[in-house]
Protein backbone atom coordinates (compact mmCIF):
# COMPACT_ATOMS: atom_id res chain seq x y z
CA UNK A 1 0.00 0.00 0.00
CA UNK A 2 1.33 3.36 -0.75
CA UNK A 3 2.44 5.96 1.44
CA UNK A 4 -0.86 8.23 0.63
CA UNK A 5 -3.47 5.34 0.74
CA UNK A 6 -1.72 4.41 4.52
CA UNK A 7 -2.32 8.22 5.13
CA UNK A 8 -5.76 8.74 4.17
CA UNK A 9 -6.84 5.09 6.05
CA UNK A 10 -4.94 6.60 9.26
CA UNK A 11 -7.25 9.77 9.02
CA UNK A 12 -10.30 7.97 7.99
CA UNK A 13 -10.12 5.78 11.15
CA UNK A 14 -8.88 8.60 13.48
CA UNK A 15 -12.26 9.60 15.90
CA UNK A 16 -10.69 13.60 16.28
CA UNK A 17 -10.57 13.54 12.31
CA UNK A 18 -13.37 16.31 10.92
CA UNK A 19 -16.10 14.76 9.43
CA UNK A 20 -15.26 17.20 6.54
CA UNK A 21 -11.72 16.04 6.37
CA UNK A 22 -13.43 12.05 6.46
CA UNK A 23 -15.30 12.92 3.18
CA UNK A 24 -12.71 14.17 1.34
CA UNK A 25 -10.82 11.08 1.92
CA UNK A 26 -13.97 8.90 1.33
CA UNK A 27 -14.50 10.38 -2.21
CA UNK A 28 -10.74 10.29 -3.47
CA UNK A 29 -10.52 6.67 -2.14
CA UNK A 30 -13.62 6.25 -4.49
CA UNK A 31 -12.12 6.92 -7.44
CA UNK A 32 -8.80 5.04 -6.81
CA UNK A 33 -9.27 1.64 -9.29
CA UNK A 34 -7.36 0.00 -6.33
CA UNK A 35 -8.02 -3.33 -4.15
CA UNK A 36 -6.65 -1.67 -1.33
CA UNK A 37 -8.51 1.57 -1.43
CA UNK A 38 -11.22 -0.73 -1.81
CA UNK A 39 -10.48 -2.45 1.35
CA UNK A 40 -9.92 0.60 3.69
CA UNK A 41 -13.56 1.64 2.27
CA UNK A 42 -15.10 -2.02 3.19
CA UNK A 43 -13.40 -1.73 6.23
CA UNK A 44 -14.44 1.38 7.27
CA UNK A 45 -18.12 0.89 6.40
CA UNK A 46 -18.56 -1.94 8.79
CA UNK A 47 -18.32 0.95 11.71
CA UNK A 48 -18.73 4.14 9.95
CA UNK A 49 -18.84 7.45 11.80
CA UNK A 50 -22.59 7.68 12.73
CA UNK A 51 -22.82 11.12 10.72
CA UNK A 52 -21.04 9.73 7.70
CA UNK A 53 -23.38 6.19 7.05
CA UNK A 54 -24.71 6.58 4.01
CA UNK A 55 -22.02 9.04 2.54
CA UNK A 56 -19.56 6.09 3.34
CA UNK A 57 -21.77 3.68 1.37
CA UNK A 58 -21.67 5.52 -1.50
CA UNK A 59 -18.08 5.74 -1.13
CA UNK A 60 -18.32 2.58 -1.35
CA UNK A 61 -20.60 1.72 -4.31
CA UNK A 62 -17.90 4.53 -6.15
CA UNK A 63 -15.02 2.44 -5.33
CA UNK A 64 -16.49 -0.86 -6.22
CA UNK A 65 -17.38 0.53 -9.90
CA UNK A 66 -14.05 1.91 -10.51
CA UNK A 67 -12.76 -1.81 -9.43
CA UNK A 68 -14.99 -4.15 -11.37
């Protein structure tokens, strides 16, 4: 995993991160035709911030288009 994916996970799973800051991160992991940015998106929507639900779903769904 690169040095930028490891960086955006770290902040996606960090519970002082903005939720601002957690979107950005959601929606350029969503566009990355990567397994791994897959994976730190499946990962983090089994506990999602409560705020950031269904905007991590459709992080998600993104991710899993640009990886098919």
């Amino acid at each position: 995993m690169d040095r930028s994916l490891r960086w955006g996970r770290e902040l996606l799973f960090d519970k002082k991160a903005n939720p601002k800051t957690k979107e950005a991160i959601m929606v350029i992991l969503a566009h990355i035709p990567s397994k791994a940015a897959l994976s730190i998106l499946e990962r983090y929507n089994t506990m999602p911030d409560r705020e950031l639900e269904i905007f991590a779903q459709i992080a998600l769904n993104e991710c899993e288009m640009w990886n098919w």
